[in-house]
PDB file of N, CA and C in Angstrom:
ATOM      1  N   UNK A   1     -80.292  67.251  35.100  1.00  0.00           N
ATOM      2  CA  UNK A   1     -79.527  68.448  34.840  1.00  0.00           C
ATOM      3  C   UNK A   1     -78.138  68.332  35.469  1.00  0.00           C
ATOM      4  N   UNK A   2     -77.148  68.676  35.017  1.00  0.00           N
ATOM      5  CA  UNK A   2     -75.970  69.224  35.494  1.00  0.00           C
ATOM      6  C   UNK A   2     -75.533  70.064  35.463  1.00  0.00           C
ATOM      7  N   UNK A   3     -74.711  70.358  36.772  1.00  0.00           N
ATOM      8  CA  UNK A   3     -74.403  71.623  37.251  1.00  0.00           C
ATOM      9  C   UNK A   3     -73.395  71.662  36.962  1.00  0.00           C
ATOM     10  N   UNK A   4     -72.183  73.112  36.305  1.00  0.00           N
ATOM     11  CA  UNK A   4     -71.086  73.124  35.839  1.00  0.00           C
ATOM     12  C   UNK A   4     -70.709  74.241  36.154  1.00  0.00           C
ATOM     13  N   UNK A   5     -69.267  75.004  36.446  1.00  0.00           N
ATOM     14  CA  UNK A   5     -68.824  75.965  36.549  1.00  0.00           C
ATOM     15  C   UNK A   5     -67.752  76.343  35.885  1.00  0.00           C
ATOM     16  N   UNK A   6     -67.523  77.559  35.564  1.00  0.00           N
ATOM     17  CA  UNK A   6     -66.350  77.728  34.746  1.00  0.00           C
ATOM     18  C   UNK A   6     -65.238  78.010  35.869  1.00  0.00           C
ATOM     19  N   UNK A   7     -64.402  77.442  36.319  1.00  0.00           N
ATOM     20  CA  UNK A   7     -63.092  77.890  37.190  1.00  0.00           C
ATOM     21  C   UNK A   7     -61.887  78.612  36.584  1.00  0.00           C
ATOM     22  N   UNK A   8     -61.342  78.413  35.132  1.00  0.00           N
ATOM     23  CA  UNK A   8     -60.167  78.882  34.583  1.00  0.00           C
ATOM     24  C   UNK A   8     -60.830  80.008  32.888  1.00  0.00           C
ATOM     25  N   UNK A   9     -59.833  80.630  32.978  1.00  0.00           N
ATOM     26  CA  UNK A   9     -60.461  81.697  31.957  1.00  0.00           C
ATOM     27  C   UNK A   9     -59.933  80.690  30.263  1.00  0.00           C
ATOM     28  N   UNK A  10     -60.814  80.910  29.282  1.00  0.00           N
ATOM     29  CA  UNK A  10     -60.223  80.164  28.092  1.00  0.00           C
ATOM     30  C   UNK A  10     -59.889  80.914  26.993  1.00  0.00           C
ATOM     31  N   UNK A  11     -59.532  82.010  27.777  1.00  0.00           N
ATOM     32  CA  UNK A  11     -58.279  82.577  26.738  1.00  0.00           C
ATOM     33  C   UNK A  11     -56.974  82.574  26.724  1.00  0.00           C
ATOM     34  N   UNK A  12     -56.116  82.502  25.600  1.00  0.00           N
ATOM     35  CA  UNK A  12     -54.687  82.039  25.465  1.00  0.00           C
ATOM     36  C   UNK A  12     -55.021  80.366  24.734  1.00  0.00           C
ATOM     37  N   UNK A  13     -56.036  79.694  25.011  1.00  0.00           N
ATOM     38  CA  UNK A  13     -56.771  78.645  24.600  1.00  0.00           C
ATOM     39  C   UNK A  13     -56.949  78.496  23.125  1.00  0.00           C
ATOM     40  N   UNK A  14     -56.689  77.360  22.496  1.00  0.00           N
ATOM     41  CA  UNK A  14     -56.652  77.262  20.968  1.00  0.00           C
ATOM     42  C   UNK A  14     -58.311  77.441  20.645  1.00  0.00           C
ATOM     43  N   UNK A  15     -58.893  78.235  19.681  1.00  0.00           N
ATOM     44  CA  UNK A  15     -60.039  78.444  19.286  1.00  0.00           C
ATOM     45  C   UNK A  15     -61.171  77.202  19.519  1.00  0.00           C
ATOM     46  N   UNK A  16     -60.859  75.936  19.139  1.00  0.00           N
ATOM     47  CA  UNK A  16     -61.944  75.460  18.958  1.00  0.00           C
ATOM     48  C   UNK A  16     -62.080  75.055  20.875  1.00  0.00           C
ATOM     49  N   UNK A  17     -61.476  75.138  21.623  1.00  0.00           N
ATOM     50  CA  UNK A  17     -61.366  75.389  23.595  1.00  0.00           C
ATOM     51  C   UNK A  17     -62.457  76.269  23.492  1.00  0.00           C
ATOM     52  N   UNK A  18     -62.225  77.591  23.170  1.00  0.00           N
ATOM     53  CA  UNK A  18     -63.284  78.767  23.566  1.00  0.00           C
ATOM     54  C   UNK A  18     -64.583  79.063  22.591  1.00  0.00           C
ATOM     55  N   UNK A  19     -64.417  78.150  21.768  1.00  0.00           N
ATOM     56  CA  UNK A  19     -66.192  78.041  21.263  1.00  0.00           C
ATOM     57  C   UNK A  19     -66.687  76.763  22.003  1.00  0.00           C
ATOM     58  N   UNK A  20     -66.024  75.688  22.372  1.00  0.00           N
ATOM     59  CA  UNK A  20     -66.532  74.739  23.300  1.00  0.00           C
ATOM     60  C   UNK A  20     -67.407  75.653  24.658  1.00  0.00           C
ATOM     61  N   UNK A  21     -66.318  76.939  25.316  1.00  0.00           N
ATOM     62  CA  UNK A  21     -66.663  77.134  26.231  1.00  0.00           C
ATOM     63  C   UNK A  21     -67.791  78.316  26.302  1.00  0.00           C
ATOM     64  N   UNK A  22     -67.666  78.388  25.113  1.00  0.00           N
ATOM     65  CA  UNK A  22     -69.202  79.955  24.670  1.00  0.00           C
ATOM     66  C   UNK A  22     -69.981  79.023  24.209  1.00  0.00           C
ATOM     67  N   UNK A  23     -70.440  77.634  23.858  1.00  0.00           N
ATOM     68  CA  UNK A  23     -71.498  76.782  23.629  1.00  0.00           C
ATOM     69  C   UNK A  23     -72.145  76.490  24.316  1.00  0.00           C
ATOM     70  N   UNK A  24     -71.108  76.068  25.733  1.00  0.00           N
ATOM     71  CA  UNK A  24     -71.799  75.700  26.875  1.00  0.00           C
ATOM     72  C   UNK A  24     -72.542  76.331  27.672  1.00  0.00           C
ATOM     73  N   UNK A  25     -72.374  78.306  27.081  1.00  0.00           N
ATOM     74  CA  UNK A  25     -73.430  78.976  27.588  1.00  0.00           C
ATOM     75  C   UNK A  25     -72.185  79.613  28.668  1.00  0.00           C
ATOM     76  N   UNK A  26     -70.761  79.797  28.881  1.00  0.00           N
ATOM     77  CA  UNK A  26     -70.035  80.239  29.738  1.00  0.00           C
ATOM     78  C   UNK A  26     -69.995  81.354  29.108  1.00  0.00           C
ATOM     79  N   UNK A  27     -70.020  82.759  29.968  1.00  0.00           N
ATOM     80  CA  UNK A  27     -69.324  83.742  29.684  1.00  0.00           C
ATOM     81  C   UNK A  27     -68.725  84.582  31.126  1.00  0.00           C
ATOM     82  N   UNK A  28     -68.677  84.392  31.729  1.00  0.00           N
ATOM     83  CA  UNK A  28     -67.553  85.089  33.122  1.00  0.00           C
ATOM     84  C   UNK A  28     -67.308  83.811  33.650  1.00  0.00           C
ATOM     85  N   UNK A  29     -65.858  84.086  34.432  1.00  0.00           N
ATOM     86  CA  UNK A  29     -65.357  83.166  35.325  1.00  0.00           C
ATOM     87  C   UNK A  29     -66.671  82.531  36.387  1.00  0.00           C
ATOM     88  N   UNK A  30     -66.867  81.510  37.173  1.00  0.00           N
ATOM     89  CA  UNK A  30     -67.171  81.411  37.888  1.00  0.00           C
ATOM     90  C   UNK A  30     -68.593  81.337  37.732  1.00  0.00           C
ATOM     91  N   UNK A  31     -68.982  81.155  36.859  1.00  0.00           N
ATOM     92  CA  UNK A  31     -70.492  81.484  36.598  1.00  0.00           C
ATOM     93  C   UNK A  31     -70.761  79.898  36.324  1.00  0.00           C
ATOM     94  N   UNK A  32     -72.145  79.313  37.475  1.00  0.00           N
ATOM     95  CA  UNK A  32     -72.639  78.273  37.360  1.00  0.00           C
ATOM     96  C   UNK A  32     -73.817  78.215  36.067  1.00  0.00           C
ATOM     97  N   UNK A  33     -73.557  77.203  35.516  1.00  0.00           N
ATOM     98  CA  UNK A  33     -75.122  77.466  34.806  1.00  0.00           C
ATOM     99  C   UNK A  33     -75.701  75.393  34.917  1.00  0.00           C
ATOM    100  N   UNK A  34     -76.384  75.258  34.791  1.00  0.00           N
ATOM    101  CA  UNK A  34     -77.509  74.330  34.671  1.00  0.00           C
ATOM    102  C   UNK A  34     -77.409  73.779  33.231  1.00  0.00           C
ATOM    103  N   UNK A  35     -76.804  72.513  33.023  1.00  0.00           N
ATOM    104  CA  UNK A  35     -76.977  71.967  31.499  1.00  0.00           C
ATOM    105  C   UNK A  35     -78.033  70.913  31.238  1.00  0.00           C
ATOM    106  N   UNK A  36     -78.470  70.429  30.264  1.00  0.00           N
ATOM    107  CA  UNK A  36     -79.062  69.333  30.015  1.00  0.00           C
ATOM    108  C   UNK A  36     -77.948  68.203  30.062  1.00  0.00           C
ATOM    109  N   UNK A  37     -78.761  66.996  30.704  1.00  0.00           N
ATOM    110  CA  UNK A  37     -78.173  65.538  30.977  1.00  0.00           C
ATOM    111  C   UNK A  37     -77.887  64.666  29.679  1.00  0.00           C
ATOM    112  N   UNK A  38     -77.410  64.914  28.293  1.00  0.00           N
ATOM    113  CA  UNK A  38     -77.143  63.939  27.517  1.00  0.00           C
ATOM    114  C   UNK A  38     -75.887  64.388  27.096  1.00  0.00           C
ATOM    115  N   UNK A  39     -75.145  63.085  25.785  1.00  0.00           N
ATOM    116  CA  UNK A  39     -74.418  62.479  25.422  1.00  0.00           C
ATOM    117  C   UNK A  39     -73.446  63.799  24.856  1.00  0.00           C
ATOM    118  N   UNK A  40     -73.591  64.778  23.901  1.00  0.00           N
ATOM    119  CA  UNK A  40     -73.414  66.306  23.244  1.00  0.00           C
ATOM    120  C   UNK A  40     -73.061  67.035  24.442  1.00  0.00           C
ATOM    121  N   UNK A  41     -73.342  67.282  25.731  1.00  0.00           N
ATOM    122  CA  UNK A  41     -72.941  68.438  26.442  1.00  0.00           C
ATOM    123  C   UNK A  41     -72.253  67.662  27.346  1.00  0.00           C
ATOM    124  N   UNK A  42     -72.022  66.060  27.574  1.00  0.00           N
ATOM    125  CA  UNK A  42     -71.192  65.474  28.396  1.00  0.00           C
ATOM    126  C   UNK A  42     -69.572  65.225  27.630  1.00  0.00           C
ATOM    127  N   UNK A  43     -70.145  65.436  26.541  1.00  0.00           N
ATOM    128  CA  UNK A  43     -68.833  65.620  25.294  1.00  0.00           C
ATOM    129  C   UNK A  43     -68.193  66.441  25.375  1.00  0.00           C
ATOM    130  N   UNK A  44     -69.089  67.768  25.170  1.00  0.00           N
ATOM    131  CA  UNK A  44     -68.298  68.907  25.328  1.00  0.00           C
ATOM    132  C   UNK A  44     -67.583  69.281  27.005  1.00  0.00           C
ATOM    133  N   UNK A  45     -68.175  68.689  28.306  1.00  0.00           N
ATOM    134  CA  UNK A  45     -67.589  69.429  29.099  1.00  0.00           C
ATOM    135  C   UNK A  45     -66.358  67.994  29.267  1.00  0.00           C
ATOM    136  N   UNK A  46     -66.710  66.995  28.723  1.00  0.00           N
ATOM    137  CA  UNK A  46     -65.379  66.328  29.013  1.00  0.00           C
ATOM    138  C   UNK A  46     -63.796  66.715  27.966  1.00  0.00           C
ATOM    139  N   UNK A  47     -64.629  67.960  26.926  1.00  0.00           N
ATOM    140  CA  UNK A  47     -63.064  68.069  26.306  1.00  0.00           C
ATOM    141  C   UNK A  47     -62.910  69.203  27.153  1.00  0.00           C
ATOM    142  N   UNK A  48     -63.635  69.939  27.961  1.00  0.00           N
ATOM    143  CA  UNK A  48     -63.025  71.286  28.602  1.00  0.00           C
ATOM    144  C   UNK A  48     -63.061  70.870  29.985  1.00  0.00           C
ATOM    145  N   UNK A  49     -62.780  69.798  30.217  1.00  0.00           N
ATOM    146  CA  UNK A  49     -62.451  69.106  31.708  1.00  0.00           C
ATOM    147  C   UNK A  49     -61.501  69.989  32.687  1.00  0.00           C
ATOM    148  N   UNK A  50     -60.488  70.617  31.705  1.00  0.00           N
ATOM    149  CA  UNK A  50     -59.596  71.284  32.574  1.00  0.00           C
ATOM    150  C   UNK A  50     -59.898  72.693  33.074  1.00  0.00           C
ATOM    151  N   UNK A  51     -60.867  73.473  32.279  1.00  0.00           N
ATOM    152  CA  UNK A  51     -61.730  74.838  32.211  1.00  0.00           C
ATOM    153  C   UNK A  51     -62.701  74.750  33.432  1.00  0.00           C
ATOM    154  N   UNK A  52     -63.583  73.457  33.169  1.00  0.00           N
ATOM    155  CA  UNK A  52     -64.930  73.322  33.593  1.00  0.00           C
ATOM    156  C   UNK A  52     -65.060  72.699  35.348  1.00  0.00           C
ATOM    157  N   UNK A  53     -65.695  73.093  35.932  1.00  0.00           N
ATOM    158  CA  UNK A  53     -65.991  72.062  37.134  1.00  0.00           C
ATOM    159  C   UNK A  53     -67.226  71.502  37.373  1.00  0.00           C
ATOM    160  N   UNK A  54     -67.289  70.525  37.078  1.00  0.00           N
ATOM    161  CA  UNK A  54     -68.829  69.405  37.635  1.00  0.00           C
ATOM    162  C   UNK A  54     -69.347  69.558  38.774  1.00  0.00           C
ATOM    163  N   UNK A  55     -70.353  69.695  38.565  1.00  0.00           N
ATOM    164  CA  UNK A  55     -71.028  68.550  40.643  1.00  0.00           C
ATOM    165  C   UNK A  55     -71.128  67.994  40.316  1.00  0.00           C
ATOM    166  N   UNK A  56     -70.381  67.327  41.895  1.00  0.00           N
ATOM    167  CA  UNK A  56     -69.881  65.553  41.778  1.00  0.00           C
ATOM    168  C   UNK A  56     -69.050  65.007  41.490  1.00  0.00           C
ATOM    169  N   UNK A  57     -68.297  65.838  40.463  1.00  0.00           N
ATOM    170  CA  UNK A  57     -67.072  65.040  40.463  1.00  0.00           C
ATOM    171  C   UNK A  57     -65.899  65.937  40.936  1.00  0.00           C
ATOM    172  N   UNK A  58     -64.724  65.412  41.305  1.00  0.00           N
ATOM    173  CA  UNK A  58     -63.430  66.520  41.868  1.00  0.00           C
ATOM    174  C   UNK A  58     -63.057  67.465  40.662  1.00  0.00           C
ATOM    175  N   UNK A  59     -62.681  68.463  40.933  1.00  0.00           N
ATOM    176  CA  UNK A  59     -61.728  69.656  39.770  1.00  0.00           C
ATOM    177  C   UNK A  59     -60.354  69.748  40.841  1.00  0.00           C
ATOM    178  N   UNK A  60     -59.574  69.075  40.122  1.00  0.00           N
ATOM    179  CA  UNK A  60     -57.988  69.671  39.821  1.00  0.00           C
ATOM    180  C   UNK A  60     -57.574  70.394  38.820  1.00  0.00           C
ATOM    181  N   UNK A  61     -56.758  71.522  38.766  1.00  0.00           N
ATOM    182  CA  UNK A  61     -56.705  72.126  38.223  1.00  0.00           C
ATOM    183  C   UNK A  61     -55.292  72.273  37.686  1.00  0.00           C
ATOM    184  N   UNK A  62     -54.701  72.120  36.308  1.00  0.00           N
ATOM    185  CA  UNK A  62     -53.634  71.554  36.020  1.00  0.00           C
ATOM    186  C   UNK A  62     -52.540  71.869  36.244  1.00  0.00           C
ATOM    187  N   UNK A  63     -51.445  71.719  35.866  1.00  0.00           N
ATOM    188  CA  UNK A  63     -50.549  72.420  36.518  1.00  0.00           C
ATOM    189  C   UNK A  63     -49.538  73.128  35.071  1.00  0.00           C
ATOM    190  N   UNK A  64     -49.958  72.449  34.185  1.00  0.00           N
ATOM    191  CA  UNK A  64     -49.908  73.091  32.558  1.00  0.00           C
ATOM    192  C   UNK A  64     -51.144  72.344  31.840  1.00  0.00           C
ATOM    193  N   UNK A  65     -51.605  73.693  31.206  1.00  0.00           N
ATOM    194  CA  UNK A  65     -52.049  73.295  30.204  1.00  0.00           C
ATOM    195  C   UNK A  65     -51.829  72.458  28.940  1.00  0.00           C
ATOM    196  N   UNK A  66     -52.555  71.420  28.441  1.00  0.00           N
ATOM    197  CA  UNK A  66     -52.557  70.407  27.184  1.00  0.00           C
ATOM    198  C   UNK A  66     -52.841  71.365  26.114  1.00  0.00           C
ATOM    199  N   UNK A  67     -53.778  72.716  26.119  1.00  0.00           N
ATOM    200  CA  UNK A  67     -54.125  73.225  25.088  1.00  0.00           C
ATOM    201  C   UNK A  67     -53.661  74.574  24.603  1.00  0.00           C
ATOM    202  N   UNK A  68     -53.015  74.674  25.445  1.00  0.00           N
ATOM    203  CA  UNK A  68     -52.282  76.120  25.611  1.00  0.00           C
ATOM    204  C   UNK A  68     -51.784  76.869  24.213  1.00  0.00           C
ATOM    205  N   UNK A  69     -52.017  77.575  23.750  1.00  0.00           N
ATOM    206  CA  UNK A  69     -50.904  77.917  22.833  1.00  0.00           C
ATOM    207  C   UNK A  69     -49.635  78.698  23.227  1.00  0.00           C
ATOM    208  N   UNK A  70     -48.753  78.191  22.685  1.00  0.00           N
ATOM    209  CA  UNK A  70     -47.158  79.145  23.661  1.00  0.00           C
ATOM    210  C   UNK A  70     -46.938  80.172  22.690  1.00  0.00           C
ATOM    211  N   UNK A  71     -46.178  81.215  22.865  1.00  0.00           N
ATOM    212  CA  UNK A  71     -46.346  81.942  22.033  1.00  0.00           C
ATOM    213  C   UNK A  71     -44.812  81.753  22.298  1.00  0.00           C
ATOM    214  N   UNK A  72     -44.125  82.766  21.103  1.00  0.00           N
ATOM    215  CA  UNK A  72     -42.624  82.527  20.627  1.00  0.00           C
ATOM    216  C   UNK A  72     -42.113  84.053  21.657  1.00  0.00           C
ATOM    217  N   UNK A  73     -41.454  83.900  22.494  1.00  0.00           N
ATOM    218  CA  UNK A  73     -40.097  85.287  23.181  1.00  0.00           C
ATOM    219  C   UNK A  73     -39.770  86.067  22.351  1.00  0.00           C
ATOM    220  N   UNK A  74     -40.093  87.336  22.423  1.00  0.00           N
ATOM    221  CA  UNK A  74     -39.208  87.744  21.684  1.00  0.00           C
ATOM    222  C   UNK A  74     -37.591  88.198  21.382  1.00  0.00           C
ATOM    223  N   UNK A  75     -37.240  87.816  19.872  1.00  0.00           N
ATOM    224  CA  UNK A  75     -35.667  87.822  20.265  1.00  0.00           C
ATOM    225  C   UNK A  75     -35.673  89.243  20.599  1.00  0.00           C
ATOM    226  N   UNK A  76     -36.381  89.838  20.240  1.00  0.00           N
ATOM    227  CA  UNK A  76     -35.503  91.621  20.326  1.00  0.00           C
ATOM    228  C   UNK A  76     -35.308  92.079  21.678  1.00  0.00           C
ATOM    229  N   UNK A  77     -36.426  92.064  22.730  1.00  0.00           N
ATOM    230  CA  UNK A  77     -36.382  92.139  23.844  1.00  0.00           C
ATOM    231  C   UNK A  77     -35.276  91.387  24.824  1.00  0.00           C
ATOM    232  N   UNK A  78     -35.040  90.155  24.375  1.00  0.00           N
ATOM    233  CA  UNK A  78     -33.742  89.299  25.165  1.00  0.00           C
ATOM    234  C   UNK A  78     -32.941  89.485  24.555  1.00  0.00           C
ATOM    235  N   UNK A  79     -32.487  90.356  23.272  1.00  0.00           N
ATOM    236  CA  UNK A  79     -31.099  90.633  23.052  1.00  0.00           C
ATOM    237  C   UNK A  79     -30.445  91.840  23.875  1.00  0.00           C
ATOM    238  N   UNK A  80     -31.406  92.714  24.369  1.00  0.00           N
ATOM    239  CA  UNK A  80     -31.064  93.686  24.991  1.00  0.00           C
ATOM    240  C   UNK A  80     -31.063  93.533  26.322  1.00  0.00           C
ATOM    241  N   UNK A  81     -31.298  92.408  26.808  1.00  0.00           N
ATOM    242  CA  UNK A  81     -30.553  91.814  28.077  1.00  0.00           C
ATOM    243  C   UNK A  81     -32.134  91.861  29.279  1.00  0.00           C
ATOM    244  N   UNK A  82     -33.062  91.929  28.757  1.00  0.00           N
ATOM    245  CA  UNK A  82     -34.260  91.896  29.736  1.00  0.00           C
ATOM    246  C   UNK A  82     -34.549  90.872  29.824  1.00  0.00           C
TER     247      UNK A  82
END
């Protein structure tokens, strides 16, 4: 079994991030859960490497996100000088 935790929230996260992270059985921050040991759930927590924390192995935690979606400023608000 492996032990996994969710450390970062996966919203703002491009969709197929946060069905990775509702597969794995995550739903609140911080919540450990217990996975099965094969090839499918070592897949999935190695694409949410940056979300997820292992036992056993280190979590750094990034300093930008790879999956982020940015969203566009708006002009209207910075034309009026905010």
């Amino acid at each position: 079994m492996i032990r996994a935790t969710l450390m970062k929230s996966a919203g703002g996260y491009a969709p197929e991030i946060r069905a990775t992270v509702q597969s794995l059985g995550f739903r609140r921050l911080n919540q450990t859960r217990e996975l099965p040991d094969n090839e499918a759930v070592r897949g999935m927590l190695q694409r949410v490497n940056f979300l997820v924390a292992v036992e056993g192995e280190p979590y750094e935690r990034p300093e930008r996100s790879r999956y982020k979606i940015w969203r566009k400023r708006s002009a209207k608000k910075h034309q009026r000088g905010h």
